[in-house]
PDB file of N, CA and C in Angstrom:
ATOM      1  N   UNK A   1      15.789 106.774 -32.998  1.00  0.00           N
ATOM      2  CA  UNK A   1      16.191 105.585 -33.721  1.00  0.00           C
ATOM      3  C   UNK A   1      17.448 105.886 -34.532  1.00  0.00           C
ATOM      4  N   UNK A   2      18.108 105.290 -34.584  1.00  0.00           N
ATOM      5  CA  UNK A   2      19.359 105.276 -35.622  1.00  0.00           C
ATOM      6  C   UNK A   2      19.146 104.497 -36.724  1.00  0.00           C
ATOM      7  N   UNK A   3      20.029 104.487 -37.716  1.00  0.00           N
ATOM      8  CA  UNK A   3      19.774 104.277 -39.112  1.00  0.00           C
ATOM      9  C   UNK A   3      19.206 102.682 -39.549  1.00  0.00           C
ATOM     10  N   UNK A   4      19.688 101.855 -38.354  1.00  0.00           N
ATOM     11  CA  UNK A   4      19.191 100.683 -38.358  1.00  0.00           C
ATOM     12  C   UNK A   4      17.775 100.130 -37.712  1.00  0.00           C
ATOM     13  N   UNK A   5      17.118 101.185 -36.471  1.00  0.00           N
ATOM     14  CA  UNK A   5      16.319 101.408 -36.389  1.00  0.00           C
ATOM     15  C   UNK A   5      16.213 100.837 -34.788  1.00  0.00           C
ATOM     16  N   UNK A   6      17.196 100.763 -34.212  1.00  0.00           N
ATOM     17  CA  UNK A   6      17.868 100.473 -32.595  1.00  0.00           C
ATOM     18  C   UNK A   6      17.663 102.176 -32.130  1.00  0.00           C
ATOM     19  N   UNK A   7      17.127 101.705 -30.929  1.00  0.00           N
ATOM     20  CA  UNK A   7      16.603 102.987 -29.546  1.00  0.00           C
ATOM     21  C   UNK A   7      17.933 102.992 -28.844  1.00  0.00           C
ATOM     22  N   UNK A   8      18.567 104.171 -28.534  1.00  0.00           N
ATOM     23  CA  UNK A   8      19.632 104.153 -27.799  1.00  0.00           C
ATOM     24  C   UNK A   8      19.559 105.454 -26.682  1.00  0.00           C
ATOM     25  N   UNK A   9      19.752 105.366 -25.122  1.00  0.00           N
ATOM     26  CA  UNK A   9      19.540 106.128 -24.399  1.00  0.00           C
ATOM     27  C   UNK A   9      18.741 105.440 -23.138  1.00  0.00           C
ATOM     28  N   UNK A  10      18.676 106.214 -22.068  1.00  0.00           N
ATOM     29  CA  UNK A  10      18.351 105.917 -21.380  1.00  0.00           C
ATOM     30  C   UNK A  10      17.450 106.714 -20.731  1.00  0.00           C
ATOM     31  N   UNK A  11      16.790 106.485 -19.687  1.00  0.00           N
ATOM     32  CA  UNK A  11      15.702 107.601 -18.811  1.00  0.00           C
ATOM     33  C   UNK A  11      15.495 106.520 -17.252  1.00  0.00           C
ATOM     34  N   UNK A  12      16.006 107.178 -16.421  1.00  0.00           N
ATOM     35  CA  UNK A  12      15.629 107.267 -14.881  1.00  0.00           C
ATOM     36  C   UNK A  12      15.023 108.307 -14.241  1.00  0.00           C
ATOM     37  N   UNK A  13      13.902 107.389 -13.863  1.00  0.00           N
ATOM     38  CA  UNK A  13      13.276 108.499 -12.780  1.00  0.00           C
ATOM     39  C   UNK A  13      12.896 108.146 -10.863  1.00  0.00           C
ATOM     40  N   UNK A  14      13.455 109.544 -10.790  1.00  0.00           N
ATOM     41  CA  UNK A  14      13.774 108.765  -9.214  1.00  0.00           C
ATOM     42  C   UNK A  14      12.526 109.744  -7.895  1.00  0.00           C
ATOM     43  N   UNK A  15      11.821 109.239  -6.988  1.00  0.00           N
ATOM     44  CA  UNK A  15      11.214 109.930  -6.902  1.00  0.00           C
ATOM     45  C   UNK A  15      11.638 110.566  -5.800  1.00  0.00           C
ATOM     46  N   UNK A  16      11.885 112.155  -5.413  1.00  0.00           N
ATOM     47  CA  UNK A  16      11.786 113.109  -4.672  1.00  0.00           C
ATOM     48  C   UNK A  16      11.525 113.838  -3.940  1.00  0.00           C
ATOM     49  N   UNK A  17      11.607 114.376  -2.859  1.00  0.00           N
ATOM     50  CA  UNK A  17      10.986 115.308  -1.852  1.00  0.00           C
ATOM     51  C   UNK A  17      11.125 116.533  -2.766  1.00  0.00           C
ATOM     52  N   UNK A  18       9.632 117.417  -2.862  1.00  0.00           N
ATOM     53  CA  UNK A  18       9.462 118.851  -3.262  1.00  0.00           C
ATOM     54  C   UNK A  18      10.719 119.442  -2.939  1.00  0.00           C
ATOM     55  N   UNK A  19      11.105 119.771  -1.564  1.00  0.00           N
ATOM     56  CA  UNK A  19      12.188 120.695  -1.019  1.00  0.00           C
ATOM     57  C   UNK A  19      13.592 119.805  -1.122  1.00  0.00           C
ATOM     58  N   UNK A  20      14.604 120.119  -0.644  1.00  0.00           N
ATOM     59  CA  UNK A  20      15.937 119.626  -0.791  1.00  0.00           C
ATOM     60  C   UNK A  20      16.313 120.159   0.986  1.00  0.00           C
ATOM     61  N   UNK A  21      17.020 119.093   1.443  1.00  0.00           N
ATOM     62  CA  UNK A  21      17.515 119.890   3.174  1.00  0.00           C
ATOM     63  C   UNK A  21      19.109 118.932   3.010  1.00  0.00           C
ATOM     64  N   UNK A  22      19.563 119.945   3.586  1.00  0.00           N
ATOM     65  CA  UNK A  22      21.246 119.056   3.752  1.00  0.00           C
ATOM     66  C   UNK A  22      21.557 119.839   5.131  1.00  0.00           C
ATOM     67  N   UNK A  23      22.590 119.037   5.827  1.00  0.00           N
ATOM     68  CA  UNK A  23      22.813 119.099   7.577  1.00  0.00           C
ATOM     69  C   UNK A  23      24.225 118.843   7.243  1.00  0.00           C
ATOM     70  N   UNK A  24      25.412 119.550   7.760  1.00  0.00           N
ATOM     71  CA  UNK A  24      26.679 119.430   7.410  1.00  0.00           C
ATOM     72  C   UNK A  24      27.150 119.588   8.630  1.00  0.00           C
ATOM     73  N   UNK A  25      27.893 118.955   9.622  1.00  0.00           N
ATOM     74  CA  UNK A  25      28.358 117.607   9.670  1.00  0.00           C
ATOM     75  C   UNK A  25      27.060 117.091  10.281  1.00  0.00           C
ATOM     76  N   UNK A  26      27.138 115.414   9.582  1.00  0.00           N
ATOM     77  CA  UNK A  26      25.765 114.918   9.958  1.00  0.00           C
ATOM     78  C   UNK A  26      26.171 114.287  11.757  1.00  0.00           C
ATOM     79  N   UNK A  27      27.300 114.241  12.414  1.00  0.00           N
ATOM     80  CA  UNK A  27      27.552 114.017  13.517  1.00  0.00           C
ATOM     81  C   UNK A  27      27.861 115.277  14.267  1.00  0.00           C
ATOM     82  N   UNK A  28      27.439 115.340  15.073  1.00  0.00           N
ATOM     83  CA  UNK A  28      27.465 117.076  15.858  1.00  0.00           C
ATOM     84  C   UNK A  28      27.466 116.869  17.492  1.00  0.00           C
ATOM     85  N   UNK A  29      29.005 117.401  18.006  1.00  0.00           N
ATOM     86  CA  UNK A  29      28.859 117.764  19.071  1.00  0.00           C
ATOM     87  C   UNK A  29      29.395 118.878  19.666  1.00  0.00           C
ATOM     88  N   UNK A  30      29.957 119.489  20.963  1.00  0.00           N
ATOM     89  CA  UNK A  30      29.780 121.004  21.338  1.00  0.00           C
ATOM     90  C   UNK A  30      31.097 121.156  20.795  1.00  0.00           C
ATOM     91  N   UNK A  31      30.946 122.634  20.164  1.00  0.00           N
ATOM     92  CA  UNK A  31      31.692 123.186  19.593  1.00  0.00           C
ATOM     93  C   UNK A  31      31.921 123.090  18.048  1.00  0.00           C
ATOM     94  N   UNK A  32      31.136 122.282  18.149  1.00  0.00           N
ATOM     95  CA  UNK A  32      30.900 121.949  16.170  1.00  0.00           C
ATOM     96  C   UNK A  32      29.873 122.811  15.941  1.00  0.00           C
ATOM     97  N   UNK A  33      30.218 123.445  14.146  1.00  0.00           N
ATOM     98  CA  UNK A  33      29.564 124.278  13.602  1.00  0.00           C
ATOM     99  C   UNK A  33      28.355 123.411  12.787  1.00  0.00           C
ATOM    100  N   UNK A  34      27.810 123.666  12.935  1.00  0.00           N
ATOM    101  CA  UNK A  34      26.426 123.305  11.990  1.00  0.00           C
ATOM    102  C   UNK A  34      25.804 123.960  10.761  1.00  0.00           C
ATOM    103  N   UNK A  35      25.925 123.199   9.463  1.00  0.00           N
ATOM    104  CA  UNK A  35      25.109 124.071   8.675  1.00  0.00           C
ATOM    105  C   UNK A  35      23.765 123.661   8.113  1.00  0.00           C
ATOM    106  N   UNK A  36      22.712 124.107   7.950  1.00  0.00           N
ATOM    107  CA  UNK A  36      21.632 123.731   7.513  1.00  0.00           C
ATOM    108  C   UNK A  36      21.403 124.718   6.404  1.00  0.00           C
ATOM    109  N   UNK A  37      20.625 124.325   4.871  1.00  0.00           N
ATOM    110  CA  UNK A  37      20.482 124.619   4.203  1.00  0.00           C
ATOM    111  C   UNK A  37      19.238 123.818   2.998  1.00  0.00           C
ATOM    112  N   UNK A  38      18.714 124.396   2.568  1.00  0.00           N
ATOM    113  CA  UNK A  38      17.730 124.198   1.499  1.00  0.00           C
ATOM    114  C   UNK A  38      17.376 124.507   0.335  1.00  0.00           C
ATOM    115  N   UNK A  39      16.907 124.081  -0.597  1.00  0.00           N
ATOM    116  CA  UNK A  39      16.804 124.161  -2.042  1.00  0.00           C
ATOM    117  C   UNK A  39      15.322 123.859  -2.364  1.00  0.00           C
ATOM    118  N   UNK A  40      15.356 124.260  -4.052  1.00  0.00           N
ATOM    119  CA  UNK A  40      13.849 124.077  -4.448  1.00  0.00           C
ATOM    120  C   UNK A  40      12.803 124.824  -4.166  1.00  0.00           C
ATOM    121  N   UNK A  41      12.869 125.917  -3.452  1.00  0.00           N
ATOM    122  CA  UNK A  41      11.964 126.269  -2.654  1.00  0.00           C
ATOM    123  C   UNK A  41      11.016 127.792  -3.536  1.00  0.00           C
ATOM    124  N   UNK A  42      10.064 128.217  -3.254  1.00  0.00           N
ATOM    125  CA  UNK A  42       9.715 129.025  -4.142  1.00  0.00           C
ATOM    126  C   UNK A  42       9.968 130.414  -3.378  1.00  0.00           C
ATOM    127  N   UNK A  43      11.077 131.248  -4.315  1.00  0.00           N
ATOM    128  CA  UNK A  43      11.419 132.537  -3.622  1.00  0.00           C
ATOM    129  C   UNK A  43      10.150 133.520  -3.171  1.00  0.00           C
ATOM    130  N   UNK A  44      11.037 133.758  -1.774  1.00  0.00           N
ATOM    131  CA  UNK A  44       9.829 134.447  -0.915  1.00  0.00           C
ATOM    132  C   UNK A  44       9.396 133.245   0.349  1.00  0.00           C
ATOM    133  N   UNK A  45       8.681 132.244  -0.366  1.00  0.00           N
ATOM    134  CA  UNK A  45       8.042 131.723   0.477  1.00  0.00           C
ATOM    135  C   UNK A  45       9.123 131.618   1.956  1.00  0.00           C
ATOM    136  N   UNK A  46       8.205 131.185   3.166  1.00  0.00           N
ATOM    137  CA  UNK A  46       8.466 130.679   4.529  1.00  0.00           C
ATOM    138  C   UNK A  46       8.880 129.334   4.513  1.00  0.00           C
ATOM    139  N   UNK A  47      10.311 128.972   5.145  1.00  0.00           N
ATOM    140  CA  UNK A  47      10.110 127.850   5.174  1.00  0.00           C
ATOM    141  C   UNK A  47      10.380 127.347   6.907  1.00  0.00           C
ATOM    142  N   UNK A  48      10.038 126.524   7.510  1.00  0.00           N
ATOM    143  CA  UNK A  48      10.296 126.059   8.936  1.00  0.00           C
ATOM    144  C   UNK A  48      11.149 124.677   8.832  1.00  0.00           C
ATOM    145  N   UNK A  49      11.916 124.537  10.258  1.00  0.00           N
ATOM    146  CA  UNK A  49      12.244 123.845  10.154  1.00  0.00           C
ATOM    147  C   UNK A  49      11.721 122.951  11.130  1.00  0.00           C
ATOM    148  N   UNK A  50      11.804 121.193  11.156  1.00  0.00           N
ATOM    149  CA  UNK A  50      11.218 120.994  12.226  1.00  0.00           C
ATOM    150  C   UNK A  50      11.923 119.757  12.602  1.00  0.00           C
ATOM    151  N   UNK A  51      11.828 118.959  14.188  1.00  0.00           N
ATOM    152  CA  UNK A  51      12.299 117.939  14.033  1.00  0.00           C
ATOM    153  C   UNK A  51      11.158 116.717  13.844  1.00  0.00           C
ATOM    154  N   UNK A  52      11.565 115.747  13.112  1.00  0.00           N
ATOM    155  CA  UNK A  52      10.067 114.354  13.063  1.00  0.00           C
ATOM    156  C   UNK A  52      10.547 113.433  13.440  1.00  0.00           C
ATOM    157  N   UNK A  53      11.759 113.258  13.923  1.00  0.00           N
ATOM    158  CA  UNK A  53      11.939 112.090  14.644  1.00  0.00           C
ATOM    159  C   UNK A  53      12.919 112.167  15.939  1.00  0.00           C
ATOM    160  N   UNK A  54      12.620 111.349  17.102  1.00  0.00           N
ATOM    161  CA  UNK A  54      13.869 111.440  18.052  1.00  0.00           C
ATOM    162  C   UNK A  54      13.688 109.623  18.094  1.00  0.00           C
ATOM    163  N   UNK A  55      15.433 109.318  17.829  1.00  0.00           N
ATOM    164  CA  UNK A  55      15.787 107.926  18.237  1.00  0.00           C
ATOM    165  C   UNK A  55      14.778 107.265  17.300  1.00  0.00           C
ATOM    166  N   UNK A  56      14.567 107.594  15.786  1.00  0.00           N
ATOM    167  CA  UNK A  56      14.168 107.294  14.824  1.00  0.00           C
ATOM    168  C   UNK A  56      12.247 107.112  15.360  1.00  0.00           C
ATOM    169  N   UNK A  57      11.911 107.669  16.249  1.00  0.00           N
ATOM    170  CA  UNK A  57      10.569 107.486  16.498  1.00  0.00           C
ATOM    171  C   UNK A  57       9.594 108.785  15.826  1.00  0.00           C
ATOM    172  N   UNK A  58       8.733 108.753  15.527  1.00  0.00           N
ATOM    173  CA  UNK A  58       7.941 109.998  15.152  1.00  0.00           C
ATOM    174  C   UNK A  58       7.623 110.576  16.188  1.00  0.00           C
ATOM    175  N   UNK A  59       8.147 111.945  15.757  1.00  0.00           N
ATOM    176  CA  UNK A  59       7.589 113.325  16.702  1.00  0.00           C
ATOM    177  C   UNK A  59       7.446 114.753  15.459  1.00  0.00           C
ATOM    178  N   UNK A  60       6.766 115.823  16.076  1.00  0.00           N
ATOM    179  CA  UNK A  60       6.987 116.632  15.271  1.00  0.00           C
ATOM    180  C   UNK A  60       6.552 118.088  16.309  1.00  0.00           C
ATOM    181  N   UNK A  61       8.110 118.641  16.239  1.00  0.00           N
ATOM    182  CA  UNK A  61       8.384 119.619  16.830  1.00  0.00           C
ATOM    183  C   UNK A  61       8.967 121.099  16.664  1.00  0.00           C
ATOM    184  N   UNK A  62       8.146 121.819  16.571  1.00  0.00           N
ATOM    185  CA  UNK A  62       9.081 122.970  15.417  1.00  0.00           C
ATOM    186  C   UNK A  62      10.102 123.928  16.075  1.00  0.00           C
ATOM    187  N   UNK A  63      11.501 123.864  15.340  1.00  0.00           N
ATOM    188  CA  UNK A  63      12.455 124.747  16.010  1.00  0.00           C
ATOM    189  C   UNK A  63      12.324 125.915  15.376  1.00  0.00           C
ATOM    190  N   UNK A  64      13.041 126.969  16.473  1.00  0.00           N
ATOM    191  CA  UNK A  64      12.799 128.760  16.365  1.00  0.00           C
ATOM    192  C   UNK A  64      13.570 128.484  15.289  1.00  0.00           C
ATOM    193  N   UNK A  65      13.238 128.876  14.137  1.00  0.00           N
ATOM    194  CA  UNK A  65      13.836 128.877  12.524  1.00  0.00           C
ATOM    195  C   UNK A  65      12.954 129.027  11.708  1.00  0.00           C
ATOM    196  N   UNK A  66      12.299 129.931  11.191  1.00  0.00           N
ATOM    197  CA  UNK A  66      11.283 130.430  10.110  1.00  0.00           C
ATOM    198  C   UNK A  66      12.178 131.313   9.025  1.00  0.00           C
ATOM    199  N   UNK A  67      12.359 130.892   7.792  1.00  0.00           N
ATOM    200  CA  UNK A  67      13.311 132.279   6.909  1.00  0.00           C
ATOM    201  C   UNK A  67      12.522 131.766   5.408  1.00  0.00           C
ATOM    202  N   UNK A  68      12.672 132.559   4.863  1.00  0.00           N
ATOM    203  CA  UNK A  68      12.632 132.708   3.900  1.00  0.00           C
ATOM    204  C   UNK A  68      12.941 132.532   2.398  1.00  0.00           C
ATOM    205  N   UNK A  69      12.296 131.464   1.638  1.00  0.00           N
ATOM    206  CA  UNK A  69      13.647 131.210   0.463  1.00  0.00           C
ATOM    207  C   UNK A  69      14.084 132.453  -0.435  1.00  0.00           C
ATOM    208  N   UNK A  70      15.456 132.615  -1.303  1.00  0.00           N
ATOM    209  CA  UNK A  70      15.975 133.175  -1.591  1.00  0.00           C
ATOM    210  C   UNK A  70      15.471 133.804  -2.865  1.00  0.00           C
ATOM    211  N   UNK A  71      15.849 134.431  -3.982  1.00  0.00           N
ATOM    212  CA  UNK A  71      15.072 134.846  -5.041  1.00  0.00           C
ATOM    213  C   UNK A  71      15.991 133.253  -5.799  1.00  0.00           C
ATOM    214  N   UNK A  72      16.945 132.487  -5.812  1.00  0.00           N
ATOM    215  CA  UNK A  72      17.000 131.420  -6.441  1.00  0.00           C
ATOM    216  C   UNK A  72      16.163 130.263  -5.541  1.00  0.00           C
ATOM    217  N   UNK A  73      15.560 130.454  -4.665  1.00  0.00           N
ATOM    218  CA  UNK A  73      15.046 129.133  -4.163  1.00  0.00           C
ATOM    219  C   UNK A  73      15.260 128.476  -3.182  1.00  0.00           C
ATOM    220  N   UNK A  74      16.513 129.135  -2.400  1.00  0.00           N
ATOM    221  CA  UNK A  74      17.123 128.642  -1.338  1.00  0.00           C
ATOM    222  C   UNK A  74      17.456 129.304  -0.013  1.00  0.00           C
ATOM    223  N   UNK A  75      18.245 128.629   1.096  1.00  0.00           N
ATOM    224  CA  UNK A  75      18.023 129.275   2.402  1.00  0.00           C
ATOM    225  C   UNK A  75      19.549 128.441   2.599  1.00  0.00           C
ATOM    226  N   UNK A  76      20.613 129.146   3.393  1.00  0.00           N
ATOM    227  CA  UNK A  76      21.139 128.178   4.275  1.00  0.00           C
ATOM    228  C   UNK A  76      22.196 129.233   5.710  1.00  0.00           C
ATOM    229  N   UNK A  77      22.105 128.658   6.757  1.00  0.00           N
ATOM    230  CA  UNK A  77      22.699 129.758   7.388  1.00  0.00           C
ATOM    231  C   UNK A  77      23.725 128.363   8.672  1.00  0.00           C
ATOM    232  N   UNK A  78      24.407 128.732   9.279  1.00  0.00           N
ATOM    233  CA  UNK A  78      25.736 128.063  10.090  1.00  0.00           C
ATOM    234  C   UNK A  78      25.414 128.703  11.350  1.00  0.00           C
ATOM    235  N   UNK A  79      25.571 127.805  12.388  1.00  0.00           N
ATOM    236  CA  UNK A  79      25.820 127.812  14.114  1.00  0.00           C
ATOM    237  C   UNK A  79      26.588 126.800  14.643  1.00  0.00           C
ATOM    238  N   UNK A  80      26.876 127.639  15.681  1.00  0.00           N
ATOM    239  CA  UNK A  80      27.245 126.836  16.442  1.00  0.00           C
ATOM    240  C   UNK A  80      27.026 126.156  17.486  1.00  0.00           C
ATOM    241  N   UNK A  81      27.123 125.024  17.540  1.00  0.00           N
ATOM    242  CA  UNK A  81      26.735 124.060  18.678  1.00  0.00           C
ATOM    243  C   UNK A  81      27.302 124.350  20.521  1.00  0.00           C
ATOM    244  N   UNK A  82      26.621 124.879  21.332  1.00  0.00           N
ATOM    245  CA  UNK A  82      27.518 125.132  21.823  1.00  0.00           C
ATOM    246  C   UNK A  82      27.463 123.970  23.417  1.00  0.00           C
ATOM    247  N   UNK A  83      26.673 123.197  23.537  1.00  0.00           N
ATOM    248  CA  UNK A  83      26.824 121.964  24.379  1.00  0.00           C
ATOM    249  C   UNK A  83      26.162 120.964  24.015  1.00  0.00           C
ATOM    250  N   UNK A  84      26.706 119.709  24.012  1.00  0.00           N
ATOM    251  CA  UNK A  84      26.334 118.345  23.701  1.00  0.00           C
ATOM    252  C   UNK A  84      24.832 118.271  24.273  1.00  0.00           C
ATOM    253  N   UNK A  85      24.103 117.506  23.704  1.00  0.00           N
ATOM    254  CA  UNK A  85      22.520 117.379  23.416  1.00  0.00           C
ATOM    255  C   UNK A  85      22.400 115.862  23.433  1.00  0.00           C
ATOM    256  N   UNK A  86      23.673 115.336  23.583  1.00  0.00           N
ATOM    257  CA  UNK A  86      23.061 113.741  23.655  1.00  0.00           C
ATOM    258  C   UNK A  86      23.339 113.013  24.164  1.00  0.00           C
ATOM    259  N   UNK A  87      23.122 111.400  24.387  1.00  0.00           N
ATOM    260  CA  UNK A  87      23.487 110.379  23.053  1.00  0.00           C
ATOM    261  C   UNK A  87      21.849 110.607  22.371  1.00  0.00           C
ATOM    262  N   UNK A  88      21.670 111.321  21.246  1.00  0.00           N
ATOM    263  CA  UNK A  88      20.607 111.278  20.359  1.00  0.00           C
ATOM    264  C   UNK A  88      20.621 111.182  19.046  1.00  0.00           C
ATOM    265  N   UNK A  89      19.440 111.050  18.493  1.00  0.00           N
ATOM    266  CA  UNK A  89      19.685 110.900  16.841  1.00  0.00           C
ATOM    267  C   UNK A  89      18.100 111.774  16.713  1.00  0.00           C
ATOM    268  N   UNK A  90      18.315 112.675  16.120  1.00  0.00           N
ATOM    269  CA  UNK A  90      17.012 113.475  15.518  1.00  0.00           C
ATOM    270  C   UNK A  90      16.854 113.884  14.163  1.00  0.00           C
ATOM    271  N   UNK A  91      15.534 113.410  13.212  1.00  0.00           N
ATOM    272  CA  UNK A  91      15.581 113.386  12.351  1.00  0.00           C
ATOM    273  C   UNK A  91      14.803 114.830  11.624  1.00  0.00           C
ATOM    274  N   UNK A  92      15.503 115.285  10.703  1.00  0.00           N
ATOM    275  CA  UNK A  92      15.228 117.163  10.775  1.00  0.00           C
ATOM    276  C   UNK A  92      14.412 117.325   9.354  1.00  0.00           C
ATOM    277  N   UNK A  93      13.356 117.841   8.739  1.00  0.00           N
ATOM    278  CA  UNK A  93      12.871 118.071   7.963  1.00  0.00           C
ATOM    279  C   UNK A  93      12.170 119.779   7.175  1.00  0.00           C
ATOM    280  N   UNK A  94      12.383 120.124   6.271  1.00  0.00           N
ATOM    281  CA  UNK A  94      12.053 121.321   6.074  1.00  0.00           C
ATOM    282  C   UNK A  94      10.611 121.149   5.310  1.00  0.00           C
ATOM    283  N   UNK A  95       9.337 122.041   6.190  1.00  0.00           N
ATOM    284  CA  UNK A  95       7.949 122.314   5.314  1.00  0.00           C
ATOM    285  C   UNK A  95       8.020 123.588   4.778  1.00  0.00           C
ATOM    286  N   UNK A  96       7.228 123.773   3.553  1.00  0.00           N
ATOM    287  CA  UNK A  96       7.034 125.234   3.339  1.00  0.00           C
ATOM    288  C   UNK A  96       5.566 125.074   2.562  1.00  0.00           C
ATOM    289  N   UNK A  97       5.426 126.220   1.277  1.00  0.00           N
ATOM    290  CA  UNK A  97       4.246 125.818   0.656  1.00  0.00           C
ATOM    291  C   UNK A  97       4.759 126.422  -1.068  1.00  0.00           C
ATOM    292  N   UNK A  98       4.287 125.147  -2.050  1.00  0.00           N
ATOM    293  CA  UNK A  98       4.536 125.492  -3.470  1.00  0.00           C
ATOM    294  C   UNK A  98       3.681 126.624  -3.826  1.00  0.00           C
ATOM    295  N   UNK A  99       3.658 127.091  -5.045  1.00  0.00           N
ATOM    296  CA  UNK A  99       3.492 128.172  -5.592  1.00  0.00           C
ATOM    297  C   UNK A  99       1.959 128.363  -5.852  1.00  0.00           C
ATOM    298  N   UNK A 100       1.277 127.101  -5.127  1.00  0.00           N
ATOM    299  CA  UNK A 100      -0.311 127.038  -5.313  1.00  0.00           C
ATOM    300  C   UNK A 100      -0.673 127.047  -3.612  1.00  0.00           C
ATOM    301  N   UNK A 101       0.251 127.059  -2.684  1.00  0.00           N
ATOM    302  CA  UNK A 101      -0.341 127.309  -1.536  1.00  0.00           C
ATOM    303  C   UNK A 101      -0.072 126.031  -0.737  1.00  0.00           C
ATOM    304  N   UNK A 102       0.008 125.038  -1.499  1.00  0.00           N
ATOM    305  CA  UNK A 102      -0.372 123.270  -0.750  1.00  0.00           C
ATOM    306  C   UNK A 102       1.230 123.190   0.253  1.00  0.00           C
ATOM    307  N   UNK A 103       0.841 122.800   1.211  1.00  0.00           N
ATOM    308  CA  UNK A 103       2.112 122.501   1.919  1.00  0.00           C
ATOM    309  C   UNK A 103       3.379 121.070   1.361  1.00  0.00           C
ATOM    310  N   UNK A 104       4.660 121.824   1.228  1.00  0.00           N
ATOM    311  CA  UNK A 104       5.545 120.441   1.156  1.00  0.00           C
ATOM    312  C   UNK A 104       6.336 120.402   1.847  1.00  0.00           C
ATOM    313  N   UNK A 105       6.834 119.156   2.011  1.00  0.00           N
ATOM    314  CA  UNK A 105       8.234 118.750   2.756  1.00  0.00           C
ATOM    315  C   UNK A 105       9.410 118.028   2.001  1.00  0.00           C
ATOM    316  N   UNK A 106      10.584 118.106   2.770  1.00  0.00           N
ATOM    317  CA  UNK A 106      11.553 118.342   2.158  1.00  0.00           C
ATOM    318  C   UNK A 106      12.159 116.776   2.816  1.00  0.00           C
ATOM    319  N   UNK A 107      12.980 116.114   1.603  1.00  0.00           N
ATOM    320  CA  UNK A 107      13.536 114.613   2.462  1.00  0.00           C
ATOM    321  C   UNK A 107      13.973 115.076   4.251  1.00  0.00           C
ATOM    322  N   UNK A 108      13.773 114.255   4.702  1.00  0.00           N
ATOM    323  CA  UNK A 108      14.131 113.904   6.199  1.00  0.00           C
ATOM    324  C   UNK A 108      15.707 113.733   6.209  1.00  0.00           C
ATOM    325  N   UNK A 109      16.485 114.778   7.034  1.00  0.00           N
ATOM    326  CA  UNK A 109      17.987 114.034   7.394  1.00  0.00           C
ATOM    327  C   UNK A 109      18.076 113.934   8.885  1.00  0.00           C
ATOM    328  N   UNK A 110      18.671 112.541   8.800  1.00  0.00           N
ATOM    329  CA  UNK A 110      19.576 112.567  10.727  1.00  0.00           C
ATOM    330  C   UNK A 110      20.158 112.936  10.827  1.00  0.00           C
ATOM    331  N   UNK A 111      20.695 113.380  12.337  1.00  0.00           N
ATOM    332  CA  UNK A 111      21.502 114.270  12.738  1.00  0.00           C
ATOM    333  C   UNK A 111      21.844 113.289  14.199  1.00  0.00           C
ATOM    334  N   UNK A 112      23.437 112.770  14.323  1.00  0.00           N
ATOM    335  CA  UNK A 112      23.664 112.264  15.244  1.00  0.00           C
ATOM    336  C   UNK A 112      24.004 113.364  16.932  1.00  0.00           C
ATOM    337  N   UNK A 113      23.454 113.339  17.581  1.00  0.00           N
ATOM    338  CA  UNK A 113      24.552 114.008  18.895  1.00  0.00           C
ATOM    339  C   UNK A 113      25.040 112.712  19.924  1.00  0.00           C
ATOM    340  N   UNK A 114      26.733 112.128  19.273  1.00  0.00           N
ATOM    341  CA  UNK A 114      26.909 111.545  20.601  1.00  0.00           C
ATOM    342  C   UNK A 114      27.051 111.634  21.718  1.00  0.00           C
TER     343      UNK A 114
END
């Protein structure tokens, strides 16, 4: 309160996926580098990556990618693409498990291959 007795400030709360996943460039075709990377995560733990959607439909399919978060929490490593995979859109998600064991997931990103 201020001296007149007016509340000043604000508070948003927005709600979140446990994990954090980012896909850099979100359009990918051959010869484009790819980076995938993650946050939030509890150092040590496993995290996988997987895909849950093709052509925005539910699937859930796990790609060869199991690592480890970092002692800050995170993971991120770069490839390269090396032949076109589409016209597709697959939607990529990271699971792991919090510091009590329970499994989480991480927001969902698309990933175009034209």
């Amino acid at each position: 309160d201020d001296a007149a007795g007016g509340d000043f400030g604000g508070v948003h709360a927005f709600e979140a996926a446990w994990l954090g996943l980012d896909v850099s460039p979100r359009t990918v075709g051959a010869g484009t580098t790819v980076t995938v990377s993650s946050c939030a995560g509890v150092p040590g733990r496993l995290a996988g990556l997987f895909v849950v959607e093709v052509q925005k439909g539910p699937t859930f399919v796990q790609l060869p990618l199991i690592v480890p978060y970092s002692a800050t929490g995170d993971w991120s490593f770069s490839a390269p693409v090396t032949q076109n995979l589409g016209p597709v859109e697959l939607g990529l998600r990271v699971y792991s498990t919090d510091a009590t064991g329970a499994v989480v997931a991480s927001n969902t990103v698309r990933v175009e291959f034209p």
